[in-house]
C-alpha atoms as a PDB file:
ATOM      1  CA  UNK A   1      94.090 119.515  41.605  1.00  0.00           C
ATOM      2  CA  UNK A   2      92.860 123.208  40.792  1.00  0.00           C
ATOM      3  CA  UNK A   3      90.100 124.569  42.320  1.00  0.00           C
ATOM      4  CA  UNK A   4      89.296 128.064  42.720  1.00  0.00           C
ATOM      5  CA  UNK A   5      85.643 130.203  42.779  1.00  0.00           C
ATOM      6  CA  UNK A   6      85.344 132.382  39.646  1.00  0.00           C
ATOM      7  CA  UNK A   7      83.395 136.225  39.620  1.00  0.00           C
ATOM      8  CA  UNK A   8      80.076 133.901  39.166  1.00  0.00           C
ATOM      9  CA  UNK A   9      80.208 132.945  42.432  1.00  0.00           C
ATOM     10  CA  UNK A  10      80.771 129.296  40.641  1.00  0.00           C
ATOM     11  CA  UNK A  11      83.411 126.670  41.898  1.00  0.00           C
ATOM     12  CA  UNK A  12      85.649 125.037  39.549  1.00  0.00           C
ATOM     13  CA  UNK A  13      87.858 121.547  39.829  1.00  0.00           C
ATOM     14  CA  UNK A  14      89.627 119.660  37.255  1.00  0.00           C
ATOM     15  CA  UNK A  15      87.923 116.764  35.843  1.00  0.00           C
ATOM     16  CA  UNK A  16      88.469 114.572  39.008  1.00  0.00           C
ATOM     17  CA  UNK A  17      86.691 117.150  41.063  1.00  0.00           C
ATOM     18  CA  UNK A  18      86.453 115.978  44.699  1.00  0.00           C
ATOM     19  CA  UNK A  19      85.255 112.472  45.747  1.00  0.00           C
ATOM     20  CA  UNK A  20      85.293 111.187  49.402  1.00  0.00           C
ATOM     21  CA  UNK A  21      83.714 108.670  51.919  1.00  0.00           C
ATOM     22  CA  UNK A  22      80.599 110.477  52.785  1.00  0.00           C
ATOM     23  CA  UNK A  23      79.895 110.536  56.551  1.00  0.00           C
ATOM     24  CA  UNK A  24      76.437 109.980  55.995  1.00  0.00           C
ATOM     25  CA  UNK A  25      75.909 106.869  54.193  1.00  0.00           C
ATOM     26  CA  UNK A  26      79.875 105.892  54.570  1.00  0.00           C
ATOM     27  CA  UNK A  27      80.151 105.545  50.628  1.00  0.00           C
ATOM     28  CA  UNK A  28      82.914 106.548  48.935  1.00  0.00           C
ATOM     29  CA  UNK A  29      81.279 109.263  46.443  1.00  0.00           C
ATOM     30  CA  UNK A  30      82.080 112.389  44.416  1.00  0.00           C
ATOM     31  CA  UNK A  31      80.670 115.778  45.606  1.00  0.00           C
ATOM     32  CA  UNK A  32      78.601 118.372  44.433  1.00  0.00           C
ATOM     33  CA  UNK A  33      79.054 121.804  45.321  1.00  0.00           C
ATOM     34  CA  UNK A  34      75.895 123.446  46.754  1.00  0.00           C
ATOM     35  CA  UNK A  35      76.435 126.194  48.378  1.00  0.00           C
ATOM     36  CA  UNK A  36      79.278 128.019  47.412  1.00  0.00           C
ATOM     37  CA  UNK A  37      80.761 131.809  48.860  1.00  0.00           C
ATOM     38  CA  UNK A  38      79.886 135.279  46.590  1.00  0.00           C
ATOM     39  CA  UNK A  39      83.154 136.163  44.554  1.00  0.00           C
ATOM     40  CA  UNK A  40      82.544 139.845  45.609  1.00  0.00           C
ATOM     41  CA  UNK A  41      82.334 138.697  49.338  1.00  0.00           C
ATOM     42  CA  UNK A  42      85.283 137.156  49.481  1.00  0.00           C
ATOM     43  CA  UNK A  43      87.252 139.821  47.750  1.00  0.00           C
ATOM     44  CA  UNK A  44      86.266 142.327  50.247  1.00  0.00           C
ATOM     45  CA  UNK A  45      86.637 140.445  52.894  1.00  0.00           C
ATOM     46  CA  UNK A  46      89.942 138.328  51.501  1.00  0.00           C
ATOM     47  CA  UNK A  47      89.398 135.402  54.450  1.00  0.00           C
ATOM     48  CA  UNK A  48      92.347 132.903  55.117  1.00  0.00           C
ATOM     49  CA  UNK A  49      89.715 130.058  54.969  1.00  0.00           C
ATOM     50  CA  UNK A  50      86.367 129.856  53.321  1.00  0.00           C
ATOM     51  CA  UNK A  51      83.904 126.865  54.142  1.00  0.00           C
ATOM     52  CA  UNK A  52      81.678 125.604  50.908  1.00  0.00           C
ATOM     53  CA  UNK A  53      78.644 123.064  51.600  1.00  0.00           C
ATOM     54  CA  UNK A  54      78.108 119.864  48.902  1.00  0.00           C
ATOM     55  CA  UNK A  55      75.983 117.394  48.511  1.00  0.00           C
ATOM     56  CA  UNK A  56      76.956 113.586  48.351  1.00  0.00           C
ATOM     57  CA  UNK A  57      76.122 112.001  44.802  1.00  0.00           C
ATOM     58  CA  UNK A  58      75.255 109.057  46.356  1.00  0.00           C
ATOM     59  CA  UNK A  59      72.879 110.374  49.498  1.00  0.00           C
ATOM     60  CA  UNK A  60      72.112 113.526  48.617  1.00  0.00           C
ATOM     61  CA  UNK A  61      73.053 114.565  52.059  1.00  0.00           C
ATOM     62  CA  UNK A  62      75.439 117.546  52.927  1.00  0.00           C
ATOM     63  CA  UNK A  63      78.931 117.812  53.162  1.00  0.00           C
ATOM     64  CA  UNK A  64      80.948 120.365  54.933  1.00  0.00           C
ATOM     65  CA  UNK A  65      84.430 121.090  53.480  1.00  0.00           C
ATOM     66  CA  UNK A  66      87.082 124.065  54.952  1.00  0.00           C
ATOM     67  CA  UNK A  67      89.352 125.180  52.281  1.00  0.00           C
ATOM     68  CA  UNK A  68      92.664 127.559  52.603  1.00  0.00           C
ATOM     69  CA  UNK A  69      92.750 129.894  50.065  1.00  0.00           C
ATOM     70  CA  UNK A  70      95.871 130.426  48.251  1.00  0.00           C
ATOM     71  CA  UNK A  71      95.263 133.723  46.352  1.00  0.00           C
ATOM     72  CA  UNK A  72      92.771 136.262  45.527  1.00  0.00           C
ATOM     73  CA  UNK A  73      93.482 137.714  42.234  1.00  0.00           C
ATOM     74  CA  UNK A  74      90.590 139.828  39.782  1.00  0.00           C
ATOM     75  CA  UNK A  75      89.437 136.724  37.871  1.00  0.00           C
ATOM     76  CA  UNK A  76      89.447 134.190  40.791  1.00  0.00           C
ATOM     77  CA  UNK A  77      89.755 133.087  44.474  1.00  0.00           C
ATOM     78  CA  UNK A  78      92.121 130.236  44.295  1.00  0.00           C
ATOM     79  CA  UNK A  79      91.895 127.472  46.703  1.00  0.00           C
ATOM     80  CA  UNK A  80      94.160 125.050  48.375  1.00  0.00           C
ATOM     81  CA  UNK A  81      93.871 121.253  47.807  1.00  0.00           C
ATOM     82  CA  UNK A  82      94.101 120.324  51.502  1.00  0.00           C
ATOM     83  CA  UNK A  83      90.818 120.830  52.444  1.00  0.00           C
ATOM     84  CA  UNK A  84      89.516 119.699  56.056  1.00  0.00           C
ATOM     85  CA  UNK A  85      86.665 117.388  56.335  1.00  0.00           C
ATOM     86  CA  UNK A  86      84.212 119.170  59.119  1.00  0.00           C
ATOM     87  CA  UNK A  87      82.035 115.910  59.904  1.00  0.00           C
ATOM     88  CA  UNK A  88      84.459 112.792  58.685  1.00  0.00           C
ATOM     89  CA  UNK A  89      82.992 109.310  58.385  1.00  0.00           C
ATOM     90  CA  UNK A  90      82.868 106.548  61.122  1.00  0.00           C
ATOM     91  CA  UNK A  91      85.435 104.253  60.670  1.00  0.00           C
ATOM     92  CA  UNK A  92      84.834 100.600  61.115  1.00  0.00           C
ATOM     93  CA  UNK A  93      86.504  98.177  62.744  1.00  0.00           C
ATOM     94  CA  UNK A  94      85.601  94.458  64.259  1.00  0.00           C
ATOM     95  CA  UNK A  95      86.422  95.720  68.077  1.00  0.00           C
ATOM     96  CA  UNK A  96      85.086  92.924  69.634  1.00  0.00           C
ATOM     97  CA  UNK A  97      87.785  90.612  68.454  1.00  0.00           C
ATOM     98  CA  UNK A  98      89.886  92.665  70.652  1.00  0.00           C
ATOM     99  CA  UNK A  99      90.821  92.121  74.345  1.00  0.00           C
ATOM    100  CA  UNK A 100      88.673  94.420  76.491  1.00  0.00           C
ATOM    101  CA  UNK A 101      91.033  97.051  76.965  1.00  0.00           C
ATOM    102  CA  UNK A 102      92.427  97.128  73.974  1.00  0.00           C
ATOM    103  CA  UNK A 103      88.982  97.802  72.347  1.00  0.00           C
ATOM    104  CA  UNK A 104      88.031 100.324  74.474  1.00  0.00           C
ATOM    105  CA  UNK A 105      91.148 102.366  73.896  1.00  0.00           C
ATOM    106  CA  UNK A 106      90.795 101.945  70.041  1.00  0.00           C
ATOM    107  CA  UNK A 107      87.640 103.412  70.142  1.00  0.00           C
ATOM    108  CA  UNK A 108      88.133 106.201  71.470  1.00  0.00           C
ATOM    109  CA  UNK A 109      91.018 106.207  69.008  1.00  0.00           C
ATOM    110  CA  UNK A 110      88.440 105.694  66.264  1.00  0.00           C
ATOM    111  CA  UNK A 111      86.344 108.551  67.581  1.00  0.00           C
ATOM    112  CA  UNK A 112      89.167 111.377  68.080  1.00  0.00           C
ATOM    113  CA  UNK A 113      90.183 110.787  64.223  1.00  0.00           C
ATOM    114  CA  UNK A 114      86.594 111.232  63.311  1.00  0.00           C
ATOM    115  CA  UNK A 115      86.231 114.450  65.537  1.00  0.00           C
ATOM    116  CA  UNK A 116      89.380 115.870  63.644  1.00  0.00           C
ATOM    117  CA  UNK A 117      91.040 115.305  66.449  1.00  0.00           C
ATOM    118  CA  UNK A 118      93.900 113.945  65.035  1.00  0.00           C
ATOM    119  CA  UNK A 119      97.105 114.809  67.595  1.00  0.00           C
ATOM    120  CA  UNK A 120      94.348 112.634  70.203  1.00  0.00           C
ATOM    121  CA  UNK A 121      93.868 110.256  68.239  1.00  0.00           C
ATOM    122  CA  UNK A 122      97.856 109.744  67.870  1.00  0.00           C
ATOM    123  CA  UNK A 123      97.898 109.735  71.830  1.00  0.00           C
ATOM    124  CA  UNK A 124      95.491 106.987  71.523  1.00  0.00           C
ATOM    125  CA  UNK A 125      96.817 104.818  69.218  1.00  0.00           C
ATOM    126  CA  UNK A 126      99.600 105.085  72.202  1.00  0.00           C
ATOM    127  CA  UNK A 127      97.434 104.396  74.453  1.00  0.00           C
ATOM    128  CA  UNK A 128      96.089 101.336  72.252  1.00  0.00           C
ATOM    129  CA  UNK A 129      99.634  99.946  71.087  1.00  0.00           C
ATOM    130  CA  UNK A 130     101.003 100.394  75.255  1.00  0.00           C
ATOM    131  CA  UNK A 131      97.756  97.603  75.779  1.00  0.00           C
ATOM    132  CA  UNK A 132      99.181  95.283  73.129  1.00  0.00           C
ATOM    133  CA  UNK A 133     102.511  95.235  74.502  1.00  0.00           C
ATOM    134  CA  UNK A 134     101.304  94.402  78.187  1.00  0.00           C
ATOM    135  CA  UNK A 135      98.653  91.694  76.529  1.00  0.00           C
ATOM    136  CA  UNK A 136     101.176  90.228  74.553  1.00  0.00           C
ATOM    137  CA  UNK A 137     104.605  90.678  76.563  1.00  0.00           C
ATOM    138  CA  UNK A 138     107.638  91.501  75.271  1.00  0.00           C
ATOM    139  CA  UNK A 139     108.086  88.701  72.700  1.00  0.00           C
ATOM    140  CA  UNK A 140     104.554  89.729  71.006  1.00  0.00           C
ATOM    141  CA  UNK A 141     106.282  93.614  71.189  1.00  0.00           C
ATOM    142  CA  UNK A 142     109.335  92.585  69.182  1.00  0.00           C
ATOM    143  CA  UNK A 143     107.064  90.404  66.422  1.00  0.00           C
ATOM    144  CA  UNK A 144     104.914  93.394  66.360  1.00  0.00           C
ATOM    145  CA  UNK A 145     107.791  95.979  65.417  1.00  0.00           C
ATOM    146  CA  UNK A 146     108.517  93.034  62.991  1.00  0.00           C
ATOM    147  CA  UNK A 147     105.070  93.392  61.422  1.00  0.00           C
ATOM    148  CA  UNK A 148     105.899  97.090  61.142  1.00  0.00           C
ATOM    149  CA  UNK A 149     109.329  96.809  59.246  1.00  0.00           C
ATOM    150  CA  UNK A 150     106.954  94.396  56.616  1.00  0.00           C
ATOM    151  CA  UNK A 151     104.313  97.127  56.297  1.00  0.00           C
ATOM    152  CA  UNK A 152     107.060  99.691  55.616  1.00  0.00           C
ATOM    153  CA  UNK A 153     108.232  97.515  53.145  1.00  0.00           C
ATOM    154  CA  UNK A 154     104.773  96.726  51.628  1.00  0.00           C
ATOM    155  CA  UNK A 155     103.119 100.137  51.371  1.00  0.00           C
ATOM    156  CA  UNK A 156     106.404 101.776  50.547  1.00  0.00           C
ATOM    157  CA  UNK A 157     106.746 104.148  53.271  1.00  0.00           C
ATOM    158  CA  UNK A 158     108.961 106.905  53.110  1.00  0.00           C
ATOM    159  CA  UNK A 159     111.877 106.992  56.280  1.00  0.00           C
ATOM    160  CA  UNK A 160     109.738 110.603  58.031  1.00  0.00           C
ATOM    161  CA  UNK A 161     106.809 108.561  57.873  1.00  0.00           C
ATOM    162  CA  UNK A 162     108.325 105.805  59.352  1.00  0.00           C
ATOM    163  CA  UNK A 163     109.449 107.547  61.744  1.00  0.00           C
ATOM    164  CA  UNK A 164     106.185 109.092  62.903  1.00  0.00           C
ATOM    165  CA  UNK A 165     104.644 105.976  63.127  1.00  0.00           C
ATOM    166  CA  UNK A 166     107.661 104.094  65.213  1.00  0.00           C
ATOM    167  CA  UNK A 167     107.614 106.852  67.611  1.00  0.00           C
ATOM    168  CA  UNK A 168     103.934 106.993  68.352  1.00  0.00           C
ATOM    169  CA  UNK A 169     103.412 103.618  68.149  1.00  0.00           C
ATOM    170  CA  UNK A 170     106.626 102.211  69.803  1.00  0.00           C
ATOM    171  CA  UNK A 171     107.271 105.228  72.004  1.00  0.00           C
ATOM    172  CA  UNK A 172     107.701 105.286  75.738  1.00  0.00           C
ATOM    173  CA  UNK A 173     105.580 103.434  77.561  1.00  0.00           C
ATOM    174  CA  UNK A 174     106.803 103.919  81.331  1.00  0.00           C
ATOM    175  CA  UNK A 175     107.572 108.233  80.471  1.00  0.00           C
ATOM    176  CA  UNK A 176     104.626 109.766  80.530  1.00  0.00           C
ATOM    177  CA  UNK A 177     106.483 112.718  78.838  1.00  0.00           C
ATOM    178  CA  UNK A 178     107.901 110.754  76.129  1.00  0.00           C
ATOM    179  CA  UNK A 179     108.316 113.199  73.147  1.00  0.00           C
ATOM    180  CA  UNK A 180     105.384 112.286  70.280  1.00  0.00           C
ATOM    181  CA  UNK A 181     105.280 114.099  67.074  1.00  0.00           C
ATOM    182  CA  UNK A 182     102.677 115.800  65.901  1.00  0.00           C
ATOM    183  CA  UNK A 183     100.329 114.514  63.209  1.00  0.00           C
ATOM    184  CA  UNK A 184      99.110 116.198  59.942  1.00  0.00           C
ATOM    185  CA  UNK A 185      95.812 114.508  58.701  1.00  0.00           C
ATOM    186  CA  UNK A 186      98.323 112.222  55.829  1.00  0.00           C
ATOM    187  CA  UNK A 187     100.481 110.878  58.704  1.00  0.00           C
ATOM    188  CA  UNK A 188      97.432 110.447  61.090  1.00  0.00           C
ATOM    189  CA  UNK A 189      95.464 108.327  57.862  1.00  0.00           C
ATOM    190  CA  UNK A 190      98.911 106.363  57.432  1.00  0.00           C
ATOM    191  CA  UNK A 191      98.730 105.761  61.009  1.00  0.00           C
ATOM    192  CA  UNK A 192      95.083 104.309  61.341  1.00  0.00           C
ATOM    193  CA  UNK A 193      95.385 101.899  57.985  1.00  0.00           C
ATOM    194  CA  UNK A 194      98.867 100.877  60.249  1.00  0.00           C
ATOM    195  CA  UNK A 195      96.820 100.337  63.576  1.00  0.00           C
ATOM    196  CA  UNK A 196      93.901  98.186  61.781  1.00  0.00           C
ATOM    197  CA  UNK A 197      96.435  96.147  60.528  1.00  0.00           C
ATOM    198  CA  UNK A 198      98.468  95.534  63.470  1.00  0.00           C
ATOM    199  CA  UNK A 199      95.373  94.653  65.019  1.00  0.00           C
ATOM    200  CA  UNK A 200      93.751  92.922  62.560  1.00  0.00           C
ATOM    201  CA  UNK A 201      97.002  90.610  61.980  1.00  0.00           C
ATOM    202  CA  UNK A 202      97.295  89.930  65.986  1.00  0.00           C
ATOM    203  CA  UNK A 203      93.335  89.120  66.870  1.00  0.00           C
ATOM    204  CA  UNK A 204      91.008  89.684  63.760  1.00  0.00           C
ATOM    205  CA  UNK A 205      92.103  87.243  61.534  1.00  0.00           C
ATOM    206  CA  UNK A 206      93.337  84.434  64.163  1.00  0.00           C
ATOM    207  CA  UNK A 207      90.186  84.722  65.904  1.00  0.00           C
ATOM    208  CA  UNK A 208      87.763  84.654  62.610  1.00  0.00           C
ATOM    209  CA  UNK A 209      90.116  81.340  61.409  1.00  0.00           C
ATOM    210  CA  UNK A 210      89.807  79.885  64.729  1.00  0.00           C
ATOM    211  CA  UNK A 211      86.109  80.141  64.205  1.00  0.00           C
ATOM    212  CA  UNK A 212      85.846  78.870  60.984  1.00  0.00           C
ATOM    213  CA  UNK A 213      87.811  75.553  61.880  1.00  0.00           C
ATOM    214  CA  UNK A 214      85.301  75.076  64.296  1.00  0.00           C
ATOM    215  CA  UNK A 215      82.009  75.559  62.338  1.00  0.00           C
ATOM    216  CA  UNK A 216      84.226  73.608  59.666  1.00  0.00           C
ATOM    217  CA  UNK A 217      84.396  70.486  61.927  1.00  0.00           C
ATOM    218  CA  UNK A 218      81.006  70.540  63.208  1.00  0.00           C
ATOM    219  CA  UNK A 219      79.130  70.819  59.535  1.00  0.00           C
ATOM    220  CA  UNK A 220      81.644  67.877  58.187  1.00  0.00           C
ATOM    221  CA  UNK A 221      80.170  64.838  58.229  1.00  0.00           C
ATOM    222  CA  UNK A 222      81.205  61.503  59.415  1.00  0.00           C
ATOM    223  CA  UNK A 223      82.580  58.677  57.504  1.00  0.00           C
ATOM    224  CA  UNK A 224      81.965  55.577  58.334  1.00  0.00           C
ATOM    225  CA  UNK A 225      83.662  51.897  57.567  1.00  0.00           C
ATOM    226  CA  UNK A 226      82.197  49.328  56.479  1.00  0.00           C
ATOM    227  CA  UNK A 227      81.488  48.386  59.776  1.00  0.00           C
ATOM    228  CA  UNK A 228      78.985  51.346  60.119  1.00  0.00           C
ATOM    229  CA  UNK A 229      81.466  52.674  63.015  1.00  0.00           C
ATOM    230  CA  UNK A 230      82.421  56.593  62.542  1.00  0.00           C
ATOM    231  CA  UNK A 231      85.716  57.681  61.533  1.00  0.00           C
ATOM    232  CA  UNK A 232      87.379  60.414  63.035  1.00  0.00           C
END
């Protein structure tokens, strides 16, 4: 995607121009750019990153957005595409299917990747993974890196993403000092879609079908024989 600021002071983006989940009214929505930097400003000044308010299509509410420039040239100030989200949305998550500690840890987790915090929020998805393994024991560990290879498999992930995720995830859990990789904000979205479903597969969904076998059995009603005696 191109985006650069023209001498108009006027931003420009290809026709997809920028859409995200607004951390306002959490809807994933396209952007408008409202308050954009002066060409001549810039120039003068030639910053390594410029920050450029929107407003959400959706809420009308403002978004904050950090961009790297790339290149100042006469005719335009050329952006990078990996912009940084100032204020990111909440993520959601059903945490009270979760065991106490494990729902405590993940969100935190959940916080730290909404504060940008993303190298913390890797720590904590150690943090929440170490939790599984003690509530689960090592037999639930083993079925869990089992789950993993399958996700790799589903969503195609390439081996240095892999990796990242098997070392955070399955690192150390009696060395504190156990080496953890760093996290860029793709790996550290990779590794939160990875988390939910771990968690989801282990206590989400058992729990919800567990529930809805129950309300299942009490609203189905009884047959009877001819006798007029239930049937079970």
């Amino acid at each position: 995607m191109t985006i650069y600021i023209d001498p108009h002071d006027e931003l420009h983006t290809d026709y997809q121009g920028i859409a995200l989940t607004c951390p306002q009214c959490q809807t994933l929505s396209h952007l408008t750019s409202a308050g954009v930097p002066r060409f001549e400003s810039l120039s003068r000044s030639k910053p390594k990153h410029i920050g450029i308010v929107f407003r959400c299509d959706a809420c009308s509410e403002p978004v904050f957005l950090k961009f790297p420039v790339k290149a100042y040239t006469d005719l335009r100030v050329e952006l990078g595409n990996n912009f940084q989200e100032i204020e990111r949305a909440r993520e959601s998550f059903p945490l009270t299917y979760l065991p106490e500690q494990t729902e405590t840890l993940f969100k935190e987790a959940l916080q730290c990747y909404a504060a940008g915090c993303l190298n913390a929020f890797a720590t904590m998805c150690r943090r929440t993974a170490q939790s599984l393994f003690h509530e689960l024991g090592e037999l639930g560990k083993l079925e869990l890196f089992d789950t993993l290879q399958d996700i790799r498999l589903l969503a195609e992930l390439d081996d240095e993403t892999f990796g990242v995720l098997r070392a955070v995830i399955f690192g150390s859990d009696t060395d504190p000092w156990a080496h953890q990789p760093q996290v860029d904000s793709q790996s550290a979205g990779v590794l939160l879609e990875v988390m939910k479903d771990l968690l989801y597969q282990t206590f989400v969904r058992k729990s919800r079908l567990q529930q809805a076998m129950t309300v299942r059995r009490f609203l189905t009603p009884l047959t009877l024989n001819p006798a007029g005696k239930a049937i079970s």
